[in-house]
C-alpha atoms as a PDB file:
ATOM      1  CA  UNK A   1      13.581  -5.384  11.707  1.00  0.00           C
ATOM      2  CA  UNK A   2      13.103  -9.424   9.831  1.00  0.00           C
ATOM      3  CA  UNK A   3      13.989  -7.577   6.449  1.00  0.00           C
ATOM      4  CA  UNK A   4      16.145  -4.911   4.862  1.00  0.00           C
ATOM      5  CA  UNK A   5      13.965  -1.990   4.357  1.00  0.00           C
ATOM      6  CA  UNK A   6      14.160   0.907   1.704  1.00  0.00           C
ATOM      7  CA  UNK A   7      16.129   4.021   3.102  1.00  0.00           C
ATOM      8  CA  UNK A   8      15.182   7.886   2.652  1.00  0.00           C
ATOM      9  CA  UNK A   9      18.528   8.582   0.983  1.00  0.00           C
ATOM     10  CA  UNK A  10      18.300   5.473  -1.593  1.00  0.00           C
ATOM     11  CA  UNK A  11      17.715   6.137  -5.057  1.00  0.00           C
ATOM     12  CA  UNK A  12      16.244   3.139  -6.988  1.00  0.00           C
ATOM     13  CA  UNK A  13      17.743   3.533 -10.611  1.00  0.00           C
ATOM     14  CA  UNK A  14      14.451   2.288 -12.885  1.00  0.00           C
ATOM     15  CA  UNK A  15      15.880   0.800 -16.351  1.00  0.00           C
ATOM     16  CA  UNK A  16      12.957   1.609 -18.581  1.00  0.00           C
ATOM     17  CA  UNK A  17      14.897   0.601 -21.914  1.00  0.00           C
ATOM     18  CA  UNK A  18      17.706  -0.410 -23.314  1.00  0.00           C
ATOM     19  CA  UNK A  19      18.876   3.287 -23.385  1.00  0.00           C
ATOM     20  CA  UNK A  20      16.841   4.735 -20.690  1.00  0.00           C
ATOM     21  CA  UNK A  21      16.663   5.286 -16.891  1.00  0.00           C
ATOM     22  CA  UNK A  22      14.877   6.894 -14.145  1.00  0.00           C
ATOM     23  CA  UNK A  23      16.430   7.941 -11.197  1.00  0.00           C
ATOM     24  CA  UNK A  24      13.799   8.009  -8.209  1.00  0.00           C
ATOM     25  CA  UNK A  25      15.516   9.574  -5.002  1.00  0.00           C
ATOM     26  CA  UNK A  26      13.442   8.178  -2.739  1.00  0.00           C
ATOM     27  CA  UNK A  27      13.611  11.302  -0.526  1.00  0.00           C
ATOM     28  CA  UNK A  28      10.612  13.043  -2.910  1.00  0.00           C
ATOM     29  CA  UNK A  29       8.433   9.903  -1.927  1.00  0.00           C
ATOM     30  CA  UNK A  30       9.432   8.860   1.295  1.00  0.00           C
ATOM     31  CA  UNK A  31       8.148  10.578   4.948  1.00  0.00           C
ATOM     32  CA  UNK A  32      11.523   9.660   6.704  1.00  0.00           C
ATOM     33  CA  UNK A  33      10.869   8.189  10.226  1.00  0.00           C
ATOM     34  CA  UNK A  34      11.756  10.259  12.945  1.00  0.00           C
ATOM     35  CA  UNK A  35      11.979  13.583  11.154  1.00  0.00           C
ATOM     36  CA  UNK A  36       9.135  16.239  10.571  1.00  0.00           C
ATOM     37  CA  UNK A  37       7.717  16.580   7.542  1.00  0.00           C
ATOM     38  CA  UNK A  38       5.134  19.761   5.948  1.00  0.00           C
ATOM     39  CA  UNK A  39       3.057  17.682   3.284  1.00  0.00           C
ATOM     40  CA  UNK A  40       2.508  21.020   0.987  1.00  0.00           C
ATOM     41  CA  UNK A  41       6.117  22.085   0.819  1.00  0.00           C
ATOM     42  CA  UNK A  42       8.153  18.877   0.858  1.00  0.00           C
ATOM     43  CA  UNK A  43       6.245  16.777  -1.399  1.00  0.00           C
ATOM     44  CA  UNK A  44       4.938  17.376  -5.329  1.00  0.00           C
ATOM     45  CA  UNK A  45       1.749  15.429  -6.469  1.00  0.00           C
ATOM     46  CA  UNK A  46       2.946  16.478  -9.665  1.00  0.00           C
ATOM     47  CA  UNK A  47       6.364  14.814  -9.505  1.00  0.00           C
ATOM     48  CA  UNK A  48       7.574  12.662 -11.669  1.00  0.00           C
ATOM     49  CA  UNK A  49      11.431  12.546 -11.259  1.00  0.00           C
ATOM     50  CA  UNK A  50      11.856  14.610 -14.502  1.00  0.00           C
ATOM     51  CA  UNK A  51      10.481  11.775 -16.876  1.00  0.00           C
ATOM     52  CA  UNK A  52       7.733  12.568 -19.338  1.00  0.00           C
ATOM     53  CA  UNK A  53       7.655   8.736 -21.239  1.00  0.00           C
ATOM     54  CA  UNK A  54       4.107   7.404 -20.443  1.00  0.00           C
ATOM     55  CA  UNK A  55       3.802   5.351 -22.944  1.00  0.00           C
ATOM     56  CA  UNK A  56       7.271   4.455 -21.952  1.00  0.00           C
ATOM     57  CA  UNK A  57       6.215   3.854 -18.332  1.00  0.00           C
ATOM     58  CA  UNK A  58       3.034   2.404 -19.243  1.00  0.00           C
ATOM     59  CA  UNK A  59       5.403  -0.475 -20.611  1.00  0.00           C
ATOM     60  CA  UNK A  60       7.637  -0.593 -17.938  1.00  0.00           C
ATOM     61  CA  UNK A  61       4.235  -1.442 -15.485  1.00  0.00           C
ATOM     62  CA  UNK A  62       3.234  -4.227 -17.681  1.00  0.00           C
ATOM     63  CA  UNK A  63       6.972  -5.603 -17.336  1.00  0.00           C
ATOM     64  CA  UNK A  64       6.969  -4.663 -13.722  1.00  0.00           C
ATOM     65  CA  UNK A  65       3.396  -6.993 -13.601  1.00  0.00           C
ATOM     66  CA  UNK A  66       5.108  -9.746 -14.898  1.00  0.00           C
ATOM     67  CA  UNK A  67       8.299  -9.820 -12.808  1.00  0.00           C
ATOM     68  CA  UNK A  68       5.885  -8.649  -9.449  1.00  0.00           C
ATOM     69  CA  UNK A  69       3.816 -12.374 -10.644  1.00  0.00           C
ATOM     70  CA  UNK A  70       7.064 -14.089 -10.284  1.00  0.00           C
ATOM     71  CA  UNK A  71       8.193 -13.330  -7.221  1.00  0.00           C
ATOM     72  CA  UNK A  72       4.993 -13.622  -5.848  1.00  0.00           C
ATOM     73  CA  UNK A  73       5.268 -17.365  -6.804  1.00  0.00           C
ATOM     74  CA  UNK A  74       8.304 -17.900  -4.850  1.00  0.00           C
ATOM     75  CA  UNK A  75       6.998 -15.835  -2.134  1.00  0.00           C
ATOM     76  CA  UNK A  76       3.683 -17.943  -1.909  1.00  0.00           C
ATOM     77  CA  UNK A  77       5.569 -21.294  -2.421  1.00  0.00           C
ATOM     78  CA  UNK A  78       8.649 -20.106   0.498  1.00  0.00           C
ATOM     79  CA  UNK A  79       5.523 -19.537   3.056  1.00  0.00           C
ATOM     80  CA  UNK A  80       7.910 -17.404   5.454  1.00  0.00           C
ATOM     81  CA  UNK A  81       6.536 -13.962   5.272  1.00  0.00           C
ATOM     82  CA  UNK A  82       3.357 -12.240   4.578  1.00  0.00           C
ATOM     83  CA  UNK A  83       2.889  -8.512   2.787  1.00  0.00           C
ATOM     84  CA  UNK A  84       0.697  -6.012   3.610  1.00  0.00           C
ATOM     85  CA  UNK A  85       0.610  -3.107   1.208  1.00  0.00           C
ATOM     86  CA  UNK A  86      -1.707  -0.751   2.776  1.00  0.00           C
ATOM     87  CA  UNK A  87      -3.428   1.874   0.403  1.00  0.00           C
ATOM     88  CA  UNK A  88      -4.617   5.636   1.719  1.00  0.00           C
ATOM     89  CA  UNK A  89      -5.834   9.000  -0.040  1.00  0.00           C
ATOM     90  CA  UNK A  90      -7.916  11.162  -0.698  1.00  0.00           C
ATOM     91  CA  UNK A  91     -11.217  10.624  -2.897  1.00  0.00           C
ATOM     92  CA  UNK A  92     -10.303  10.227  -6.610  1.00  0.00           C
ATOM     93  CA  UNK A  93      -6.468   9.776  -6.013  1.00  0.00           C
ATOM     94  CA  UNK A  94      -6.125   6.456  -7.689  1.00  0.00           C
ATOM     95  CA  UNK A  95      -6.387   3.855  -4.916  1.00  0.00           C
ATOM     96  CA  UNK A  96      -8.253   1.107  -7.131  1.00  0.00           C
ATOM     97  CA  UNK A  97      -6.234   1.639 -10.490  1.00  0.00           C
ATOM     98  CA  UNK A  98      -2.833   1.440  -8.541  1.00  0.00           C
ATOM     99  CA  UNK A  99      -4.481  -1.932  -6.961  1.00  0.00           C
ATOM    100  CA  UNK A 100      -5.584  -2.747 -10.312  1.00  0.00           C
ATOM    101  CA  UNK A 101      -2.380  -2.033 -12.620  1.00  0.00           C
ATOM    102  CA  UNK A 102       0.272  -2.616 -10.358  1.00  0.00           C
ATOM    103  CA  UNK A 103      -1.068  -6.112  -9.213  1.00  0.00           C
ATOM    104  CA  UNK A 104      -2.953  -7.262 -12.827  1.00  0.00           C
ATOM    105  CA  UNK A 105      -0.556 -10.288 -12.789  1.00  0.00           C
ATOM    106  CA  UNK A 106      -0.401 -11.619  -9.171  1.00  0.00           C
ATOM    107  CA  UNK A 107      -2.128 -14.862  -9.128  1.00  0.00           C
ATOM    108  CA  UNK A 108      -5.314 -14.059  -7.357  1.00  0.00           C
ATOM    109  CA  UNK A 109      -4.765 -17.489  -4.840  1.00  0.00           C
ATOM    110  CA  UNK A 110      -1.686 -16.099  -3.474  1.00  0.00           C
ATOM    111  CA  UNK A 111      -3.505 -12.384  -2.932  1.00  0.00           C
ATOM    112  CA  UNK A 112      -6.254 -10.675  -1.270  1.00  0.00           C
ATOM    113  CA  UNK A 113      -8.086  -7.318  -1.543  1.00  0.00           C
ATOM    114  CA  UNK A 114     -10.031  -5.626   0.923  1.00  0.00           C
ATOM    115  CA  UNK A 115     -11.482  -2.430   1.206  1.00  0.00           C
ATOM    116  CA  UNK A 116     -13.005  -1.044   4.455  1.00  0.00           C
ATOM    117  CA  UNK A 117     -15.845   1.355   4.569  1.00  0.00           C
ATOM    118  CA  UNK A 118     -17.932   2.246   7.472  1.00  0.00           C
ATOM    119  CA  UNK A 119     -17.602   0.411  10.163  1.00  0.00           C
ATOM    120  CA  UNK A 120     -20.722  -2.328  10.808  1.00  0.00           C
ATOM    121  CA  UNK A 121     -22.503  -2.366  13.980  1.00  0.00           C
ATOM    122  CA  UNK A 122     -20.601  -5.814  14.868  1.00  0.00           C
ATOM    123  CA  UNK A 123     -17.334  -4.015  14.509  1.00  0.00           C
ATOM    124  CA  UNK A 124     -18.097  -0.817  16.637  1.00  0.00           C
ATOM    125  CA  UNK A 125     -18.855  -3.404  19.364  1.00  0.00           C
ATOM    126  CA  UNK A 126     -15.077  -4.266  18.725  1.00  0.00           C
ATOM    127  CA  UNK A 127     -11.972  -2.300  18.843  1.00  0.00           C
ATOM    128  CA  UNK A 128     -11.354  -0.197  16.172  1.00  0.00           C
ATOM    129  CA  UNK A 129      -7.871  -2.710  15.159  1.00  0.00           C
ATOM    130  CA  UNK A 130     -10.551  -5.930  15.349  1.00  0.00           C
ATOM    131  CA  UNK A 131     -11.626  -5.781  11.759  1.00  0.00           C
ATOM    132  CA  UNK A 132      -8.025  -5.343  10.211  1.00  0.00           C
ATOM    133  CA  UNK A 133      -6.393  -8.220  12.269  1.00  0.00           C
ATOM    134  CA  UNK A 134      -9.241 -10.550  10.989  1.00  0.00           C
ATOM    135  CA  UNK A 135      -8.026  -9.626   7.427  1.00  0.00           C
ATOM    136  CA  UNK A 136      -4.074  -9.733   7.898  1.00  0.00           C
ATOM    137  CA  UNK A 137      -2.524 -11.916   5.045  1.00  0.00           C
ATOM    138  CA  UNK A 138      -1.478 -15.632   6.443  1.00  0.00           C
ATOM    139  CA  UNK A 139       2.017 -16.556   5.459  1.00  0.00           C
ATOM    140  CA  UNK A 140       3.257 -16.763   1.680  1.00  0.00           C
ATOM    141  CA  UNK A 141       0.338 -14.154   0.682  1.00  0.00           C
ATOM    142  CA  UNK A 142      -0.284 -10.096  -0.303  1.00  0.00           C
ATOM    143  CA  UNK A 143      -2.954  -8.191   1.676  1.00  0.00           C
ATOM    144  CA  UNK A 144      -4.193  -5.627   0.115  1.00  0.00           C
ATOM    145  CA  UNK A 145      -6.077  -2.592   2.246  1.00  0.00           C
ATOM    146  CA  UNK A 146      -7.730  -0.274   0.220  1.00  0.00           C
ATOM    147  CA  UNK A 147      -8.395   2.493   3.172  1.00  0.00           C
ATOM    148  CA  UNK A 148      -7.497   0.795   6.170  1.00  0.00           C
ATOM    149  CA  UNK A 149      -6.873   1.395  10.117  1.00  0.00           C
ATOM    150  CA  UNK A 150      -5.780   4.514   9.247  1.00  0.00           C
ATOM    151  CA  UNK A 151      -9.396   6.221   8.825  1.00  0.00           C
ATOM    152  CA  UNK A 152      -9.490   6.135  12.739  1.00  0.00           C
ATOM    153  CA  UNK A 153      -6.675   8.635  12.692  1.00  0.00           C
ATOM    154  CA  UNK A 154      -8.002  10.809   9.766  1.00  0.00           C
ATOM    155  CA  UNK A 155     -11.773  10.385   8.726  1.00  0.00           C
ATOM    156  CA  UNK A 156     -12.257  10.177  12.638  1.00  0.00           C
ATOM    157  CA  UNK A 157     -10.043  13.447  13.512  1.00  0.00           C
ATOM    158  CA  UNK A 158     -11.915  15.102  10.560  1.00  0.00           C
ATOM    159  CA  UNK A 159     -15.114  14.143  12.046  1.00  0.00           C
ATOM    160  CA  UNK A 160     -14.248  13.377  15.584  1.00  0.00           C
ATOM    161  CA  UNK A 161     -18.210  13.051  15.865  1.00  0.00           C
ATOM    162  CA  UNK A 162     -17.779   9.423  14.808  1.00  0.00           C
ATOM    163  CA  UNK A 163     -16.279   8.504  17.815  1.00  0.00           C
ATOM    164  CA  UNK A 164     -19.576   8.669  19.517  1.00  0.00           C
ATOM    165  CA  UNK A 165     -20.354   5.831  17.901  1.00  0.00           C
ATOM    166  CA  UNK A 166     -17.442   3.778  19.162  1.00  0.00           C
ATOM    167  CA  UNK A 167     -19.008   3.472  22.536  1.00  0.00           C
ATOM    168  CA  UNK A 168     -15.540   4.364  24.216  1.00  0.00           C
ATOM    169  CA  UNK A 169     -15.051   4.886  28.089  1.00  0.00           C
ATOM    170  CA  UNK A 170     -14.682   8.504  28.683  1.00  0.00           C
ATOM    171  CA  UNK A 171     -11.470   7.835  29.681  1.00  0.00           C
ATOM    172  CA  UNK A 172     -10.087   6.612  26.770  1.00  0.00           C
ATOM    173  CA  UNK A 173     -10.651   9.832  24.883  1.00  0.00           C
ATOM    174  CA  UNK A 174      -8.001  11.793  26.133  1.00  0.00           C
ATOM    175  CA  UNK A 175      -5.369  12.403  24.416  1.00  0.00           C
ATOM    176  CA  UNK A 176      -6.606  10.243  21.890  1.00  0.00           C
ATOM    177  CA  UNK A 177      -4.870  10.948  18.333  1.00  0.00           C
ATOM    178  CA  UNK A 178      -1.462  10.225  20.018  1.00  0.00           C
ATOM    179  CA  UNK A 179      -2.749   7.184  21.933  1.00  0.00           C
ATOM    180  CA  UNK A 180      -3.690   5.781  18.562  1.00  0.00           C
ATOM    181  CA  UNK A 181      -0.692   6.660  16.852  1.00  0.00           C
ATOM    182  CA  UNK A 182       1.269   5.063  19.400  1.00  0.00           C
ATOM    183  CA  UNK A 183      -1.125   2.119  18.962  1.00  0.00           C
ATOM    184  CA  UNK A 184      -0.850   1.694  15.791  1.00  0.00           C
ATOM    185  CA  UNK A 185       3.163   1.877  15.459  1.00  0.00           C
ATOM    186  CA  UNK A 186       3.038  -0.350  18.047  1.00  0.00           C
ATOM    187  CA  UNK A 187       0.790  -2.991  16.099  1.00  0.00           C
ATOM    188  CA  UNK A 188       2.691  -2.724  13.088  1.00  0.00           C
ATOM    189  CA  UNK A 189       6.083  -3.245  14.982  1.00  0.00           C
ATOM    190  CA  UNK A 190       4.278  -7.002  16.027  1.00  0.00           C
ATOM    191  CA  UNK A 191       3.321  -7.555  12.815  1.00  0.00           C
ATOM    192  CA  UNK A 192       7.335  -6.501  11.151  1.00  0.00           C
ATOM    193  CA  UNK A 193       8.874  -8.849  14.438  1.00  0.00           C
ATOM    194  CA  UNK A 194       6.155 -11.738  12.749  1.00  0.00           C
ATOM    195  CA  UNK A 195       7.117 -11.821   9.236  1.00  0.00           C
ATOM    196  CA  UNK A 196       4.597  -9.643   8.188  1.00  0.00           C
ATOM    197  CA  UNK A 197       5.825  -6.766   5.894  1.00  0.00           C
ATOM    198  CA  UNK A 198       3.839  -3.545   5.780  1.00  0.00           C
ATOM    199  CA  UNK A 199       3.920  -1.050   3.609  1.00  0.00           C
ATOM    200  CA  UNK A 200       1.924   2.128   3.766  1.00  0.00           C
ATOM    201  CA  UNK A 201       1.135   4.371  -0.026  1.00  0.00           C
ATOM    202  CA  UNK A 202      -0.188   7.444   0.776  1.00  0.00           C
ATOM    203  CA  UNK A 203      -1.556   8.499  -2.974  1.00  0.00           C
ATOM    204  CA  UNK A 204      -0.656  12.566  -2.805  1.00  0.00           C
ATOM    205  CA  UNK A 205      -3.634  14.160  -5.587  1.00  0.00           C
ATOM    206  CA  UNK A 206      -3.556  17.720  -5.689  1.00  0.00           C
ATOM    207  CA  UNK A 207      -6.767  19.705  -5.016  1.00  0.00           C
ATOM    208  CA  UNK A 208      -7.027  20.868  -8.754  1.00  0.00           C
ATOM    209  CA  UNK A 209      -6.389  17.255 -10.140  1.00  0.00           C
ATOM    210  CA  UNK A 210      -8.800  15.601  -8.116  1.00  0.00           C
ATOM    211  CA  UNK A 211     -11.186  18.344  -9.175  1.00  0.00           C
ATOM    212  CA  UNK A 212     -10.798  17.613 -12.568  1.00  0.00           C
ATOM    213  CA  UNK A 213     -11.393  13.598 -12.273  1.00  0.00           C
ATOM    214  CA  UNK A 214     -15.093  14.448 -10.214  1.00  0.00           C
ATOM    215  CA  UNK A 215     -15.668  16.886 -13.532  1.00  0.00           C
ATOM    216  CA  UNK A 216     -14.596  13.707 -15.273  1.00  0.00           C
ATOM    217  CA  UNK A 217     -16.885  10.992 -13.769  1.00  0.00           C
ATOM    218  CA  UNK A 218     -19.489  13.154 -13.927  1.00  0.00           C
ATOM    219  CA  UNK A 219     -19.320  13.950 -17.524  1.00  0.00           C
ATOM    220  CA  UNK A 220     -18.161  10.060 -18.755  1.00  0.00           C
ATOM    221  CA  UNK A 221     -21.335   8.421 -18.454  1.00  0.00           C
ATOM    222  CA  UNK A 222     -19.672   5.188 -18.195  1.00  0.00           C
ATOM    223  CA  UNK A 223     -17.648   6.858 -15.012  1.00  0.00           C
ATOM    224  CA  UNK A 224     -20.783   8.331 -13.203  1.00  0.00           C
ATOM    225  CA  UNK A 225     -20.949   4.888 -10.830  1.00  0.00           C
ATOM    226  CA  UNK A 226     -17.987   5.948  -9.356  1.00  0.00           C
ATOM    227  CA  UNK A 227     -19.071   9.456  -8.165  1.00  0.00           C
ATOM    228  CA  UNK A 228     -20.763  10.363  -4.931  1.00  0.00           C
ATOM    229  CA  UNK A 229     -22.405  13.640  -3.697  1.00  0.00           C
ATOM    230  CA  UNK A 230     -20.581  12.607  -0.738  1.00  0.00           C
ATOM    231  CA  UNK A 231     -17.274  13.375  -2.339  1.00  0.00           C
ATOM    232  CA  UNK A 232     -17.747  16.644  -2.661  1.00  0.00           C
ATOM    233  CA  UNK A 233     -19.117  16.999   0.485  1.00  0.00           C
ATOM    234  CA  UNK A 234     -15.384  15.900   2.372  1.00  0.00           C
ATOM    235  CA  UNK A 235     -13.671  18.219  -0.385  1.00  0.00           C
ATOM    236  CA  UNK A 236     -15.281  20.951   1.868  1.00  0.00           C
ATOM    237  CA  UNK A 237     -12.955  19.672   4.365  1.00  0.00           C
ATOM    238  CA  UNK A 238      -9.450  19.759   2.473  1.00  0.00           C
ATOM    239  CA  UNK A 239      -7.324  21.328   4.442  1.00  0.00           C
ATOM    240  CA  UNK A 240      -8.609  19.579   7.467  1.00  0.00           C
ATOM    241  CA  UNK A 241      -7.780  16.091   5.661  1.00  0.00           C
ATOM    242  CA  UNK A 242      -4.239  17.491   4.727  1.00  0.00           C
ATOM    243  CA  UNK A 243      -3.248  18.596   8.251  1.00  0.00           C
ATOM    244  CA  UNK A 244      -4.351  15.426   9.461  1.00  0.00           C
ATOM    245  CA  UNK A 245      -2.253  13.359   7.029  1.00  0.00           C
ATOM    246  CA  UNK A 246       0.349  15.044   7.602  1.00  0.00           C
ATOM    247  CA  UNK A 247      -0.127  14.783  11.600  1.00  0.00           C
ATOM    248  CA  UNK A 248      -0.489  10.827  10.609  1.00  0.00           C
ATOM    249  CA  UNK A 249       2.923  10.642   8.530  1.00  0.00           C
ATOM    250  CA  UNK A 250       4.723  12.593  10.988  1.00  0.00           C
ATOM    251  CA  UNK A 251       3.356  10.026  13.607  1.00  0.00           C
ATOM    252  CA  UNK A 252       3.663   7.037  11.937  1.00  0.00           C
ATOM    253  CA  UNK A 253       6.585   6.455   9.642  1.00  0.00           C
ATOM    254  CA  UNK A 254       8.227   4.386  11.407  1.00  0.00           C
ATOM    255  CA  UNK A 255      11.672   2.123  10.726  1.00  0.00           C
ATOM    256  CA  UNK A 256       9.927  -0.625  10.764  1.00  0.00           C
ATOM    257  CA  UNK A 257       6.748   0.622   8.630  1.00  0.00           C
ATOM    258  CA  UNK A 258       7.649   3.928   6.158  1.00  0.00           C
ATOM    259  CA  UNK A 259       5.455   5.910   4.971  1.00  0.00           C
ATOM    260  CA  UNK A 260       5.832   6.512   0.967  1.00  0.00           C
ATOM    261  CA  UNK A 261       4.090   9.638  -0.480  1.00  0.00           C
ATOM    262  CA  UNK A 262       3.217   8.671  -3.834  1.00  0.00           C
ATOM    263  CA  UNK A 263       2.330  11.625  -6.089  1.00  0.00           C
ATOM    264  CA  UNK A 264      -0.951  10.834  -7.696  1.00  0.00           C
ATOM    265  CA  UNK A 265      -1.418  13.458 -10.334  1.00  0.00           C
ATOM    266  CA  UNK A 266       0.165  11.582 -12.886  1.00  0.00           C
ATOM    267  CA  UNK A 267      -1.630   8.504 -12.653  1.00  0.00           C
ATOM    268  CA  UNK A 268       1.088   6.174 -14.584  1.00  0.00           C
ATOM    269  CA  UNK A 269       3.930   7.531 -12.472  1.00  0.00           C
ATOM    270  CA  UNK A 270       2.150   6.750  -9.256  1.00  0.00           C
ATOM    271  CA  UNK A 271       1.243   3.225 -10.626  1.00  0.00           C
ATOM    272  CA  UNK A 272       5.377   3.051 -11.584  1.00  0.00           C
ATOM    273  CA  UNK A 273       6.589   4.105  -8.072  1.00  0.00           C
ATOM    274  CA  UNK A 274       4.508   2.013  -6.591  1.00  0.00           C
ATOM    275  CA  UNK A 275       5.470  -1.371  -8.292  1.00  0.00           C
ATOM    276  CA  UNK A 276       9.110  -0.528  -8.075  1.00  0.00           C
ATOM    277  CA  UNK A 277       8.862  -0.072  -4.124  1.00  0.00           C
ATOM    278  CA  UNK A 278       7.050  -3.327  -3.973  1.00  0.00           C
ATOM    279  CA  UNK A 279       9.184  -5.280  -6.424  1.00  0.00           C
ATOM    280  CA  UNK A 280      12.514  -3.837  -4.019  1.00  0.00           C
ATOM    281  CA  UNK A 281      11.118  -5.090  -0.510  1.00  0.00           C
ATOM    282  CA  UNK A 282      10.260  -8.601  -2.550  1.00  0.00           C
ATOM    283  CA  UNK A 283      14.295  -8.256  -3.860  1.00  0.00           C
ATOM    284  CA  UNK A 284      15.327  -7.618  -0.731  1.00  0.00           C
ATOM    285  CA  UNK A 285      13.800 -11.224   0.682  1.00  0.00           C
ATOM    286  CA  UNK A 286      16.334 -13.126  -0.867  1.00  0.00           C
ATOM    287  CA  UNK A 287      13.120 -15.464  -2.113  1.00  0.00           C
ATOM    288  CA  UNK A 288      14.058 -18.901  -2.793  1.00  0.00           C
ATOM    289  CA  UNK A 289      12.067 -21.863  -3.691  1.00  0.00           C
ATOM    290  CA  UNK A 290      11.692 -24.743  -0.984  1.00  0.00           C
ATOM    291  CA  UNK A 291      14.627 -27.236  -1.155  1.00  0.00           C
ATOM    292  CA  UNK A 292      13.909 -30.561  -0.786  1.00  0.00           C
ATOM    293  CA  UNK A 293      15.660 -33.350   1.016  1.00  0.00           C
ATOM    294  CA  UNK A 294      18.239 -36.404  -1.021  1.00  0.00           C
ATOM    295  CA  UNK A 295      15.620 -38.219   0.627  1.00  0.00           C
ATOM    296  CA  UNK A 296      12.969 -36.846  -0.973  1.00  0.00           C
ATOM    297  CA  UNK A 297      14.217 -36.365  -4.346  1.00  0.00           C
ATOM    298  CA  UNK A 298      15.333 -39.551  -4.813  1.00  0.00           C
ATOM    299  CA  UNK A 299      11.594 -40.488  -3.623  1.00  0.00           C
ATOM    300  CA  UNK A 300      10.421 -38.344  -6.411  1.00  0.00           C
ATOM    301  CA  UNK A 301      12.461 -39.900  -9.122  1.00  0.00           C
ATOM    302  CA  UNK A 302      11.435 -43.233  -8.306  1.00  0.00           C
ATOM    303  CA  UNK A 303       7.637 -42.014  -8.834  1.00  0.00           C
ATOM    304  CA  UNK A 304       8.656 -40.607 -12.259  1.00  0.00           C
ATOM    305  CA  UNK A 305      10.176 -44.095 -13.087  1.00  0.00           C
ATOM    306  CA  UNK A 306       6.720 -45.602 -12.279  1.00  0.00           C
ATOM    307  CA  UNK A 307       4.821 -42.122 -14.282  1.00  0.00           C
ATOM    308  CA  UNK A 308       7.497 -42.729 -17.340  1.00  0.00           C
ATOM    309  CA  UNK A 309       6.632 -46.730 -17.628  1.00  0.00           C
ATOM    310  CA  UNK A 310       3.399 -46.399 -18.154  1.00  0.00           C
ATOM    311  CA  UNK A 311       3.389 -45.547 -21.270  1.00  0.00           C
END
C-alpha cells in the first residue's frame, strides 16, 4: 500500500457547524475486504447516520467543494500521485450529480471525466481493460469513471450474451467471472504500487426510490432527456443486477482498493459521504507544495529585483 487507506472500523467525525456533528461509522458504507457481505441486509440506501439537516448538509458540500479545490491544487502542483474515483450503480442512482456536486470546484485542468458506454467496435478488438488504461489519470490529476471496467463483471454477467461480441477464445470463458475478478484486483493492485489511488462508490438506490426518479423524469419535462425506455427494460432485471453487485463487492474490495457502498436514496447524504471519503484519502497524502532549492530562490529574488525596478 503507497498511502494510508480508510479502515472498516473508522468513524470519520463530520463537523457540520459550530455546534454540530455527524458521526459516519464507516462500517454502514464500507464492503470490508476479505469478509462476506449480503448487499440487502447489511447495507441501507436509506441511511443517513441519523442526521436529517439537508439544508445543513447541502452547506457542508459547498464547504467540502471548496476545501476538495484546495487540495486538489497541491495535489496537481506535488505531481506524485494520481486519483481515480471510480463511479458504479444502478440507473437513476445519482452517478452524474455526485460527479457534479461533489467536484463543482476542482479546477477542470487538474481533472477529467469519462463515462463509458458500449463498447465501440475498435475496443471489442481490444481487451476489455484497453479502453480504461488509455483513460487512467497521469500524475498530479483526478480521473473520474462514470461506469467503468466494472460493467464487464455486471452488465456482462446480467447479459452474458455480450460476450459474444468480445470475440474471446473458447478457452477463456471458463470460469470467467472469477478470472476477471482476479484480473481486475490484480490491475488495481499495479495501479495502488504506481501512485495511482483508486477508489470505487458503489451508489446503493433502492428499487422504490429509483422508481420514483423514472416517474420523475418522465413527468418534468425539462428531465425527460434523461430517461430511456431502456431503463426500464434492465429494471426487469433487478435482482439479477443486485446479486451480481454483490458477487462484485465480495470479489473486489480489496486492501488496496475498498469498496464504499454509498446509500443513494438521499441524494445530499450520498453527495456528503462521498466528498468526505475523498477529502480523507487527499488528508491522508500529507500534500505539500514543491520546495524549491537556496539556489533557486535566491534566483527568483534576483528576477523580482529586475520585475520591481521597472517601474
Amino acid at each position: 500500500m503507497s498511502y494510508p487507506a480508510l479502515d472498516p472500523d473508522q468513524t470519520l467525525i463530520v463537523q457540520m457547524s459550530e455546534d454540530s456533528t455527524l458521526e459516519l461509522p464507516l462500517k454502514h458504507i464500507m464492503a470490508p475486504p476479505g469478509k462476506h457481505i449480503t448487499l440487502r441486509e447489511d447495507y441501507d440506501p436509506a441511511f443517513t447516520a441519523g442526521f436529517k439537516g439537508k439544508k445543513e448538509a447541502e452547506r457542508k458540500l459547498e464547504e467540502n467543494s471548496q476545501k476538495l479545490a484546495e487540495y486538489q491544487d497541491i495535489f496537481y502542483a506535488q505531481d506524485n500521485y494520481a486519483l481515480l474515483v471510480i463511479f458504479q450503480a444502478m440507473d437513476a442512482a445519482g452517478k452524474d450529480g455526485a460527479v457534479k456536486h461533489v467536484m463543482s470546484g476542482i479546477n477542470p485542468q487538474g481533472c477529467q471525466v469519462f463515462s463509458f458506454k458500449t463498447p465501440s467496435t475498435e475496443e471489442l478488438d481490444h481487451d476489455y481493460l484497453w479502453r480504461s488504461m488509455k483513460r487512467l489519470p497521469e500524475r498530479g490529476r483526478i480521473g473520474i469513471f462514470n461506469r467503468s471496467y466494472y460493467e464487464e463483471v455486471l452488465v456482462v454477467r446480467v447479459h452474458p450474451e455480450f460476450l459474444n461480441t468480445q470475440k474471446l477464445p473458447p478457452s477463456t470463458r471458463d470460469n470467467i467471472w472469477k478470472k476477471r475478478y482476479d484480473q481486475i484486483n490484480g490491475f488495481e493492485k499495479y495501479l495502488v504500487q504506481n501512485g495511482i489511488i483508486v477508489l470505487k462508490f458503489f451508489l446503493n438506490v433502492s428499487k422504490e426510490e429509483q422508481r420514483q426518479r423514472f416517474l420523475k423524469r418522465i413527468d418534468e419535462p425539462e428531465k425527460n432527456w434523461k430517461f430511456s425506455p431502456a431503463d426500464v427494460k434492465e429494471r426487469a432485471f433487478w435482482d439479477d443486477y443486485q446479486a451480481a453487485y454483490q458477487d462484485c463487492l465480495n470479489q473486489t474490495s480489496t486492501e488496496w482498493a475498498p469498496w464504499f457502498v454509498i446509500p443513494a436514496d438521499a441524494k445530499w447524504f450520498t453527495r456528503l459521504a462521498v466528498s468526505e471519503i475523498i477529502i480523507h484519502t487527499l488528508q491522508g497524502l500529507n500534500l505539500r507544495y514543491p520546495e524549491v532549492s537556496e539556489q533557486r530562490r535566491q534566483e527568483l529574488l534576483e528576477i523580482r529585483k529586475l520585475l520591481a525596478a521597472e517601474h
